[in-house]
PDB file of N, CA and C in Angstrom:
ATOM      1  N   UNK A   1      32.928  -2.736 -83.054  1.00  0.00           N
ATOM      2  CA  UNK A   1      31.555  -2.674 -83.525  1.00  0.00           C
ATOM      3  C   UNK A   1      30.985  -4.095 -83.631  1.00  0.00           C
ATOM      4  N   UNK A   2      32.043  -5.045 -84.333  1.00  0.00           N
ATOM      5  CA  UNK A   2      31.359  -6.558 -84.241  1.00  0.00           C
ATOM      6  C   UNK A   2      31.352  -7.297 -82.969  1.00  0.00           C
ATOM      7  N   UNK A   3      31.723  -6.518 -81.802  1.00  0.00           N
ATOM      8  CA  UNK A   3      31.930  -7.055 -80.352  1.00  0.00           C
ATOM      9  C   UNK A   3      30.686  -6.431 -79.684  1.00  0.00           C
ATOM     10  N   UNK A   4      30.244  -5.407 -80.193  1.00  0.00           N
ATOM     11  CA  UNK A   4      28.755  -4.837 -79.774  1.00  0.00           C
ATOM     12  C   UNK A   4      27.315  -5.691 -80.562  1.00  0.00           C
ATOM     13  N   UNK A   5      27.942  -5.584 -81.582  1.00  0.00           N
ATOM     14  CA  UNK A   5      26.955  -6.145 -82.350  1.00  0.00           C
ATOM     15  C   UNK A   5      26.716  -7.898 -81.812  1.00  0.00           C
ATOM     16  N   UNK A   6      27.557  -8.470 -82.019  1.00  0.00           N
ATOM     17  CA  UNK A   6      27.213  -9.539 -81.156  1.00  0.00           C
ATOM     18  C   UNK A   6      26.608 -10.111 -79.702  1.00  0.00           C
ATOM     19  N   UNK A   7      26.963  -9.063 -78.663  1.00  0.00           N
ATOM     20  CA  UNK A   7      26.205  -8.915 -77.082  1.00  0.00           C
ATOM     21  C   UNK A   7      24.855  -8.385 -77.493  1.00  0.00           C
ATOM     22  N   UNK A   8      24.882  -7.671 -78.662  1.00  0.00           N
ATOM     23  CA  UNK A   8      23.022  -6.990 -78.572  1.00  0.00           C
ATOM     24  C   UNK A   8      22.605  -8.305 -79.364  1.00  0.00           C
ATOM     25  N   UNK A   9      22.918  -9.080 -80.095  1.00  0.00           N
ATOM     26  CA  UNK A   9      22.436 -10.200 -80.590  1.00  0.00           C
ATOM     27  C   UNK A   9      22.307 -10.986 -79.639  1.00  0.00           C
ATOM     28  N   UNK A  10      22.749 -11.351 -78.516  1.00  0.00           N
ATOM     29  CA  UNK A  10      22.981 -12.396 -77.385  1.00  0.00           C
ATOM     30  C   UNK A  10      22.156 -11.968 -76.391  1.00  0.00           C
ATOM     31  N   UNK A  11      22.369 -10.690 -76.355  1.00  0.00           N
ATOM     32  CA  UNK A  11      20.971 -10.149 -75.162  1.00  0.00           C
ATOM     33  C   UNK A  11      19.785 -10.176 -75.726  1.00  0.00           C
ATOM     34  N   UNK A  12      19.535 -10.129 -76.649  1.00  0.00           N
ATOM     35  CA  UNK A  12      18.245 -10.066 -77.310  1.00  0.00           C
ATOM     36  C   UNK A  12      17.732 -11.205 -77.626  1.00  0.00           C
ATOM     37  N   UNK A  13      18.533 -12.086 -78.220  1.00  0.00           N
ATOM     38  CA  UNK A  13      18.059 -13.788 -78.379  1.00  0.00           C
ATOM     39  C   UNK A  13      17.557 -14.003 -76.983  1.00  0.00           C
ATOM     40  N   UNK A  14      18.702 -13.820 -75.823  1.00  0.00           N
ATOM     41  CA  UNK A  14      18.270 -14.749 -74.855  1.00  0.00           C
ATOM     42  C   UNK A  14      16.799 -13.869 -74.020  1.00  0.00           C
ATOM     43  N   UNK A  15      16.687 -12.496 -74.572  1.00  0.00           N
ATOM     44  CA  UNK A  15      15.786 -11.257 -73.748  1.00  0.00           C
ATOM     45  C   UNK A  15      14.082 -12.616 -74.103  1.00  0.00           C
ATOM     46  N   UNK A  16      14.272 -12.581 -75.383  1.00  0.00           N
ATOM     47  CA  UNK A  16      13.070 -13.514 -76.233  1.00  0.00           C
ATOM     48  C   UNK A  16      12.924 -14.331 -75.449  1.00  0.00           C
ATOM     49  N   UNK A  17      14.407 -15.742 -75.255  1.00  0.00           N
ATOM     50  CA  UNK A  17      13.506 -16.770 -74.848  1.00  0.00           C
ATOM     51  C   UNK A  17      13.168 -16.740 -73.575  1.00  0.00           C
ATOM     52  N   UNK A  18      13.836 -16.053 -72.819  1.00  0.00           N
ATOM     53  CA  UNK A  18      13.018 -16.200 -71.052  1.00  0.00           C
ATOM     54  C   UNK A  18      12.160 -15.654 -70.902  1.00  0.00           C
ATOM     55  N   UNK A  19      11.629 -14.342 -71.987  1.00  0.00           N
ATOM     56  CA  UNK A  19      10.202 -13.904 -72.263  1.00  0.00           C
ATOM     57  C   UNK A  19       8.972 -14.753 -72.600  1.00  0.00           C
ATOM     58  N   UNK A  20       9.752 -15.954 -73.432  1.00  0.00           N
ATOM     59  CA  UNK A  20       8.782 -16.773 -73.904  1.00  0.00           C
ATOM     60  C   UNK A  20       8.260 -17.831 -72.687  1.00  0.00           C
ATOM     61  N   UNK A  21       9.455 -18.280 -72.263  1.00  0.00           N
ATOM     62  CA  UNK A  21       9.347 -19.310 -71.538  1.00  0.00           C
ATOM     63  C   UNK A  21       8.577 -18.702 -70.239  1.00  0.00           C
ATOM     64  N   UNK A  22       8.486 -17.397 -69.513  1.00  0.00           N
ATOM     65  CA  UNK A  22       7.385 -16.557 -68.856  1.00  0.00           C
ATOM     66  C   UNK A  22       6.327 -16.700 -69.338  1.00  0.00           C
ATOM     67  N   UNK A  23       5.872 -16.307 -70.497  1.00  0.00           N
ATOM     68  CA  UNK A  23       4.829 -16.585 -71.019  1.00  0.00           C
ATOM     69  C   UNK A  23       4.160 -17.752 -71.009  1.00  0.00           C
ATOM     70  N   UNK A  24       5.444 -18.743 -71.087  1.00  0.00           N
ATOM     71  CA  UNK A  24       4.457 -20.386 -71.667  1.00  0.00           C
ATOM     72  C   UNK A  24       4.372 -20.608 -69.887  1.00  0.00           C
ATOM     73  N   UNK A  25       5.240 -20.423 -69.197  1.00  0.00           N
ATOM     74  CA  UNK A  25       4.579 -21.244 -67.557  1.00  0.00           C
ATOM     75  C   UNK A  25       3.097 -20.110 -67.144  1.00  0.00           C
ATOM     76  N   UNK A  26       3.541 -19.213 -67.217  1.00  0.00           N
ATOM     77  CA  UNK A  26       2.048 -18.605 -66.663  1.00  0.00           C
ATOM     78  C   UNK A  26       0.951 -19.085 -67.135  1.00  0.00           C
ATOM     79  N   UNK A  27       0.824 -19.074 -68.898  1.00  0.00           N
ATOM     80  CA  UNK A  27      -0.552 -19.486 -69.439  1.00  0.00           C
ATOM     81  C   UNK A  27      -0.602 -21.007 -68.544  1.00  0.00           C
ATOM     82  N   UNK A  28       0.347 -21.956 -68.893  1.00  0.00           N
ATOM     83  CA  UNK A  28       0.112 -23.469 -67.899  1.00  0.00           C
ATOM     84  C   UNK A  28      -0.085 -23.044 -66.730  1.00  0.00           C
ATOM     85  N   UNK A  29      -0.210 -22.528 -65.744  1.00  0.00           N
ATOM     86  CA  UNK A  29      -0.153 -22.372 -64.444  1.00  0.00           C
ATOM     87  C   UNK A  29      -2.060 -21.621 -64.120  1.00  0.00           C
ATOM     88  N   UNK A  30      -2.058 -20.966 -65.173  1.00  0.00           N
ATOM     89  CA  UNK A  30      -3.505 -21.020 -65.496  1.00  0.00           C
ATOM     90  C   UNK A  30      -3.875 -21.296 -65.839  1.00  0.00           C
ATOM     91  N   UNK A  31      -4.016 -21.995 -67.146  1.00  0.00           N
ATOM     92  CA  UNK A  31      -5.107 -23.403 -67.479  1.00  0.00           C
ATOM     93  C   UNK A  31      -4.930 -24.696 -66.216  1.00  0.00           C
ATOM     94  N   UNK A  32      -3.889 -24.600 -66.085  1.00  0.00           N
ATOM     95  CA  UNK A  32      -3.904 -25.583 -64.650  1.00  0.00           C
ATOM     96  C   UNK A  32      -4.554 -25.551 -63.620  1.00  0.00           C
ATOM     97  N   UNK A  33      -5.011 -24.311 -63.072  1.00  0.00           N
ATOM     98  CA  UNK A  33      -5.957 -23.600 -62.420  1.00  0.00           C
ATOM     99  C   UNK A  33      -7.396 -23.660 -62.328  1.00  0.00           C
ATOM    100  N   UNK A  34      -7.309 -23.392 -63.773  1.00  0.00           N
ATOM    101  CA  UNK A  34      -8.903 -23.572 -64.110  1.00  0.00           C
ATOM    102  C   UNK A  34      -9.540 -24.873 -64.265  1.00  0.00           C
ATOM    103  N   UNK A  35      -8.497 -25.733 -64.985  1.00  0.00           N
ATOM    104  CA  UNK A  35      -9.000 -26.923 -65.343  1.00  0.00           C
ATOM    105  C   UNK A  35      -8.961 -27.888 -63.563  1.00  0.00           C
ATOM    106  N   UNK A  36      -8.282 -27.743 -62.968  1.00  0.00           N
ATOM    107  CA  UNK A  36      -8.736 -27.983 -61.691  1.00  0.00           C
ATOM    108  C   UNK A  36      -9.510 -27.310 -60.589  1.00  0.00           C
ATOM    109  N   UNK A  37     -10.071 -26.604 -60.979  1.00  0.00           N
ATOM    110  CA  UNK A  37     -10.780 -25.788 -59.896  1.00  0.00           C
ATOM    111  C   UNK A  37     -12.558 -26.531 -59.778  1.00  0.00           C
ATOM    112  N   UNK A  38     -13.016 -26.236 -58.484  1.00  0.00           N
ATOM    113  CA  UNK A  38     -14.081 -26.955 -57.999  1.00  0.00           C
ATOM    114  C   UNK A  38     -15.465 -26.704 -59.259  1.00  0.00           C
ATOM    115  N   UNK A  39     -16.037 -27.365 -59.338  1.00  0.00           N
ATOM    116  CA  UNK A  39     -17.790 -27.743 -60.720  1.00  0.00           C
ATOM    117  C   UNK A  39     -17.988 -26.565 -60.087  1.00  0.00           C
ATOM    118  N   UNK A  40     -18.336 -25.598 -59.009  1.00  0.00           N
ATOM    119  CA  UNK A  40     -19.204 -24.668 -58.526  1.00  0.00           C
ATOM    120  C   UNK A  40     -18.599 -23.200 -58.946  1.00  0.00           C
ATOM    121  N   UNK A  41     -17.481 -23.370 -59.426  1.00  0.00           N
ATOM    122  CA  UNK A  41     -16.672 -22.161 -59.914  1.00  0.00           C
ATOM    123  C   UNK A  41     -17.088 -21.747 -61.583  1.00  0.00           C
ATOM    124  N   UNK A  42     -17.312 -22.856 -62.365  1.00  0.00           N
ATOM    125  CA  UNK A  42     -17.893 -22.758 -63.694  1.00  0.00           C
ATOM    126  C   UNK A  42     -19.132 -22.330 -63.073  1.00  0.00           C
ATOM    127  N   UNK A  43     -20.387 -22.743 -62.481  1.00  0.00           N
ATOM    128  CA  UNK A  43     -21.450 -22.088 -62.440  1.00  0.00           C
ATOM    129  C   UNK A  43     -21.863 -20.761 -62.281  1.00  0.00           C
ATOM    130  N   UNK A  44     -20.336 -20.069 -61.323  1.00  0.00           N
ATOM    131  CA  UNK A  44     -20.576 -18.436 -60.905  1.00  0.00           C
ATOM    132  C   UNK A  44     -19.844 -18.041 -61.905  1.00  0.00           C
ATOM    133  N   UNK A  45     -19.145 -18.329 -63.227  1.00  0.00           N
ATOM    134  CA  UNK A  45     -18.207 -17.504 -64.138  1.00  0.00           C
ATOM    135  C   UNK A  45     -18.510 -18.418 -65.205  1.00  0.00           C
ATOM    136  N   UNK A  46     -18.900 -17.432 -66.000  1.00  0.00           N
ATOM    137  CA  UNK A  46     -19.343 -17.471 -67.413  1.00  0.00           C
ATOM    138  C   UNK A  46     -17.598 -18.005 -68.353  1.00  0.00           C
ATOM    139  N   UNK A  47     -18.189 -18.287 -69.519  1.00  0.00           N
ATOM    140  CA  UNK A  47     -16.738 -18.949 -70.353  1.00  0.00           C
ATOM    141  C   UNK A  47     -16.543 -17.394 -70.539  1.00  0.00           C
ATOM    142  N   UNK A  48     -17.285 -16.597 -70.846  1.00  0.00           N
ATOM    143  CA  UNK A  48     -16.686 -15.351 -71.499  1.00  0.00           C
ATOM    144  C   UNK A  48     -15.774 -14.323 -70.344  1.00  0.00           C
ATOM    145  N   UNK A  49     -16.207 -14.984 -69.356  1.00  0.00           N
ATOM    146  CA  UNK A  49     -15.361 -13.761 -68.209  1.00  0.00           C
ATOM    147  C   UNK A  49     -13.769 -14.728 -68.148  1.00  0.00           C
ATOM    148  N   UNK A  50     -14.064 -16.444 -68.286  1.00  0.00           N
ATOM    149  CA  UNK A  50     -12.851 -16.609 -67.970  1.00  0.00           C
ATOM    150  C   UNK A  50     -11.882 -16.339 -69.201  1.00  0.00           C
ATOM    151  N   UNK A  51     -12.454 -16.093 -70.203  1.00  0.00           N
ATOM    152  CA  UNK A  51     -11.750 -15.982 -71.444  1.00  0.00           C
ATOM    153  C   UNK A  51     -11.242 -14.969 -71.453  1.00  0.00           C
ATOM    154  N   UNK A  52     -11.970 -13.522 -71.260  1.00  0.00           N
ATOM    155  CA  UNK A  52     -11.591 -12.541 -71.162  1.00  0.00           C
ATOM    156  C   UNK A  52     -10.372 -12.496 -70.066  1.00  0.00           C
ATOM    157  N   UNK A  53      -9.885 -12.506 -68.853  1.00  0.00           N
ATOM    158  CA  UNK A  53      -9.413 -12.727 -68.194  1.00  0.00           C
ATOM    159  C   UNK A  53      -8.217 -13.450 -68.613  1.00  0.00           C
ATOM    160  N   UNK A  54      -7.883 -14.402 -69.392  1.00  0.00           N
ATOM    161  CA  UNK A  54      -7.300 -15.512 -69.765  1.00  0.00           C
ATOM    162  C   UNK A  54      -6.399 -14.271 -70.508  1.00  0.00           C
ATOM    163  N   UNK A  55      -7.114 -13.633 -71.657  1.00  0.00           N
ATOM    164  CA  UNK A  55      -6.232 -13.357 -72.756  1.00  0.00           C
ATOM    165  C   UNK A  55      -6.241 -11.707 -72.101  1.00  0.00           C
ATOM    166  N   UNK A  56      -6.326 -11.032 -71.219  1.00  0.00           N
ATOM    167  CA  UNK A  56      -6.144  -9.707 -70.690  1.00  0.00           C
ATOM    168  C   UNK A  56      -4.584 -10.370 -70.217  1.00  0.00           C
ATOM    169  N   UNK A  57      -4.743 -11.187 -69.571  1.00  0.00           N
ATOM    170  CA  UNK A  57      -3.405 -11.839 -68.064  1.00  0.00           C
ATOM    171  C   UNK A  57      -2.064 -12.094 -69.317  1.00  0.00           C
ATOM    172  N   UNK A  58      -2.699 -12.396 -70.772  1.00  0.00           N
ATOM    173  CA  UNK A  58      -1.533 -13.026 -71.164  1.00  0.00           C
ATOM    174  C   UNK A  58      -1.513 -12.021 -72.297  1.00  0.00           C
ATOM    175  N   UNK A  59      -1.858 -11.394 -72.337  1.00  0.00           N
ATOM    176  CA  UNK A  59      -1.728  -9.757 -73.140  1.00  0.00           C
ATOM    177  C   UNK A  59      -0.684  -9.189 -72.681  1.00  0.00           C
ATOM    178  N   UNK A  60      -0.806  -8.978 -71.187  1.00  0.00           N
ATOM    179  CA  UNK A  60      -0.248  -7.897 -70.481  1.00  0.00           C
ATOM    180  C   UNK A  60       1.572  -8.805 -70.363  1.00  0.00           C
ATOM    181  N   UNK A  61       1.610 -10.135 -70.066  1.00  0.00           N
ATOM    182  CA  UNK A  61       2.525 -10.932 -70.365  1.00  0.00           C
ATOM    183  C   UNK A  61       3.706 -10.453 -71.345  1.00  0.00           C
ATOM    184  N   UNK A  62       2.637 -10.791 -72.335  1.00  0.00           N
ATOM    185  CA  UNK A  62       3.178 -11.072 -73.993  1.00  0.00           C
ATOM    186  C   UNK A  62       3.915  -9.844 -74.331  1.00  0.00           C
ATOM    187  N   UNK A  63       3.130  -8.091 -73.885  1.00  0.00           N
ATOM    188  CA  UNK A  63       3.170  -6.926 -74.477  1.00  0.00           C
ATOM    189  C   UNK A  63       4.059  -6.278 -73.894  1.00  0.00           C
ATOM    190  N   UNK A  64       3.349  -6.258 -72.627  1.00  0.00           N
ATOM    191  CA  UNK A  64       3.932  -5.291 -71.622  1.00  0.00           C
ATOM    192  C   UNK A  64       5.386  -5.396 -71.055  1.00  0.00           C
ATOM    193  N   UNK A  65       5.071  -6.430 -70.359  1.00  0.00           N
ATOM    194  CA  UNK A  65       6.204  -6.860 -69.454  1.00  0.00           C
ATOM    195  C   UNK A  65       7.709  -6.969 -70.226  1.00  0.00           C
ATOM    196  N   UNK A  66       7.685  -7.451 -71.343  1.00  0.00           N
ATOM    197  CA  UNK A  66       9.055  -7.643 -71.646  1.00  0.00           C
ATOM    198  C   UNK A  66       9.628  -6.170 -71.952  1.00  0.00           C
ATOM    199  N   UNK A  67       8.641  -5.155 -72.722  1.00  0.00           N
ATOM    200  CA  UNK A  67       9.288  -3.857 -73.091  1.00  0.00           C
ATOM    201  C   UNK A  67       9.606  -3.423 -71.812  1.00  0.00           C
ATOM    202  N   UNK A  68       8.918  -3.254 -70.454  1.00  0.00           N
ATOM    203  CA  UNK A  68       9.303  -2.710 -69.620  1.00  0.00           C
ATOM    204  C   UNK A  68      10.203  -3.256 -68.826  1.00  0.00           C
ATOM    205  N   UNK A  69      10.637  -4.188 -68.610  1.00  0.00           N
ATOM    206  CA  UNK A  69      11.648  -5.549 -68.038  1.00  0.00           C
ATOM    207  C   UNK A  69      12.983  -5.153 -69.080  1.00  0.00           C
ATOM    208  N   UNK A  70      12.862  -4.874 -70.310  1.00  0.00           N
ATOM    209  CA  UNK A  70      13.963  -4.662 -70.885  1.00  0.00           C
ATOM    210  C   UNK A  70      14.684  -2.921 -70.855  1.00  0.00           C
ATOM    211  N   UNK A  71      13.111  -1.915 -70.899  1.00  0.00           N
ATOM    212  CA  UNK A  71      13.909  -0.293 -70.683  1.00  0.00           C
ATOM    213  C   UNK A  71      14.253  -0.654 -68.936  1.00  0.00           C
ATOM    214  N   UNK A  72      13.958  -1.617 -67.967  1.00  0.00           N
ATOM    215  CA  UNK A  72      14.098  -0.962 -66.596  1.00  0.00           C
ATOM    216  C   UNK A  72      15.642  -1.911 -66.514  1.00  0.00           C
ATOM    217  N   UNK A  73      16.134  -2.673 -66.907  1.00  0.00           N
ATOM    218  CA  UNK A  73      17.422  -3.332 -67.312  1.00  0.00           C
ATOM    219  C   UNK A  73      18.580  -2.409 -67.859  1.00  0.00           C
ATOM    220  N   UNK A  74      18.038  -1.778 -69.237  1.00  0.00           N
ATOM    221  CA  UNK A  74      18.963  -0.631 -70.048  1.00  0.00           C
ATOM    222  C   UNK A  74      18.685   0.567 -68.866  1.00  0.00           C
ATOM    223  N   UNK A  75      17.915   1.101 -67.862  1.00  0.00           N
ATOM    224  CA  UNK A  75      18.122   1.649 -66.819  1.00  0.00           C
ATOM    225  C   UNK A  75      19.192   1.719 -65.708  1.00  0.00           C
ATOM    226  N   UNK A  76      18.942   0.370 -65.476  1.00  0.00           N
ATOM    227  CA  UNK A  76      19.986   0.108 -64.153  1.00  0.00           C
ATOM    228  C   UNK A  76      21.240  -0.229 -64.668  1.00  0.00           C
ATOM    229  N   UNK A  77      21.660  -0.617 -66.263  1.00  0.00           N
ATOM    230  CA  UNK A  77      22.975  -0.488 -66.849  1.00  0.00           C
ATOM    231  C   UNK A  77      23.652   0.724 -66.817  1.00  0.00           C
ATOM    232  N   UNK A  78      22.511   1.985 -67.241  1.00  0.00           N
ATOM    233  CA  UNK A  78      23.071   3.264 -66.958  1.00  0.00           C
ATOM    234  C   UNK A  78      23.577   3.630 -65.488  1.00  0.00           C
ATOM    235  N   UNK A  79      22.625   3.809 -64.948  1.00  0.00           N
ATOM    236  CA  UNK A  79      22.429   4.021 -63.306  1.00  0.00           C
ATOM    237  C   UNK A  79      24.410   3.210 -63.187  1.00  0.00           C
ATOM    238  N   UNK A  80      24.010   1.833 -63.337  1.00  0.00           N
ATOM    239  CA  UNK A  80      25.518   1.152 -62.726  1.00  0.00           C
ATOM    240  C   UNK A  80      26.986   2.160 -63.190  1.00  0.00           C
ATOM    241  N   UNK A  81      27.165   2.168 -64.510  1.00  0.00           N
ATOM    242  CA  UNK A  81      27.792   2.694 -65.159  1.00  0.00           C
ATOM    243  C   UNK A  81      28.137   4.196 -64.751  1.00  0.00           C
ATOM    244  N   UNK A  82      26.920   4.561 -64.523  1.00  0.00           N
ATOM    245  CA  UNK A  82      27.625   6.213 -64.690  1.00  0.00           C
ATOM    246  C   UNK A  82      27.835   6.288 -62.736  1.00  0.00           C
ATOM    247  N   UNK A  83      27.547   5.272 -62.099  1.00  0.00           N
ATOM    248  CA  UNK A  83      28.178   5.255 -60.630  1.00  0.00           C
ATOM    249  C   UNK A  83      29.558   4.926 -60.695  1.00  0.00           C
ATOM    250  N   UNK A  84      30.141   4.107 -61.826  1.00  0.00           N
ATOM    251  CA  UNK A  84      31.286   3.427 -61.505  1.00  0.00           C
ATOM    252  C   UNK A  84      32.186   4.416 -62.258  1.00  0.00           C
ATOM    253  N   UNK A  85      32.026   5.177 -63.416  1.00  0.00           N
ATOM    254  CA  UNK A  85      32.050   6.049 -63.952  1.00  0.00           C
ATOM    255  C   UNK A  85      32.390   7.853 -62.820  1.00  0.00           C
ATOM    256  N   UNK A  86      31.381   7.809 -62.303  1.00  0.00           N
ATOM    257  CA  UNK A  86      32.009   8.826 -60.770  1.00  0.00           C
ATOM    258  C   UNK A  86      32.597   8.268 -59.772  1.00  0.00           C
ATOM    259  N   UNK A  87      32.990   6.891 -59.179  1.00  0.00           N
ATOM    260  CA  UNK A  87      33.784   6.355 -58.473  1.00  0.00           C
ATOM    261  C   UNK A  87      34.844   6.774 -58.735  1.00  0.00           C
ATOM    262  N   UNK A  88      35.211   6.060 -60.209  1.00  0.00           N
ATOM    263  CA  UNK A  88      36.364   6.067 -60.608  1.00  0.00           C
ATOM    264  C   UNK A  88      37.047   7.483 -61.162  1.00  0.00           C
TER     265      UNK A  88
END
């Protein structure tokens, strides 16, 4: 039980930080974007569309992706398992 308990502590610490660290390059990779993009691009897009946009992209980041990145993981653990499980 303390040999389980410890791998779900270890998968889960590390599930966080490469979640985070996803998170932190995308938002840079888009402010990087924006803040270099041509004077004529602010004139056709309002602050409020890029804002909106900004925090939809890093919503879906923050929310989504890791719950589903983590059930489609505990998926393919099963899937593996119960193949090696009828192999054997």
């Amino acid at each position: 039980v303390l040999f389980i308990f410890l791998i779900s502590f270890a998968r889960s610490t590390s599930f966080y930080f490469f979640s985070f660290k996803a998170s932190k390059n995308l938002f840079e990779r888009m402010l990087e974007s924006v803040l270099y993009s041509p004077i004529y691009f602010f004139f056709n897009s309002t602050q409020g569309k890029i804002l909106n946009r900004f925090s939809k992209d890093q919503a879906l980041v923050d929310e989504l992706l890791p719950i589903t990145l983590s059930e489609f993981l505990l998926n393919l653990c099963s899937v593996v398992g119960t193949i090696i499980l009828v192999c054997i």
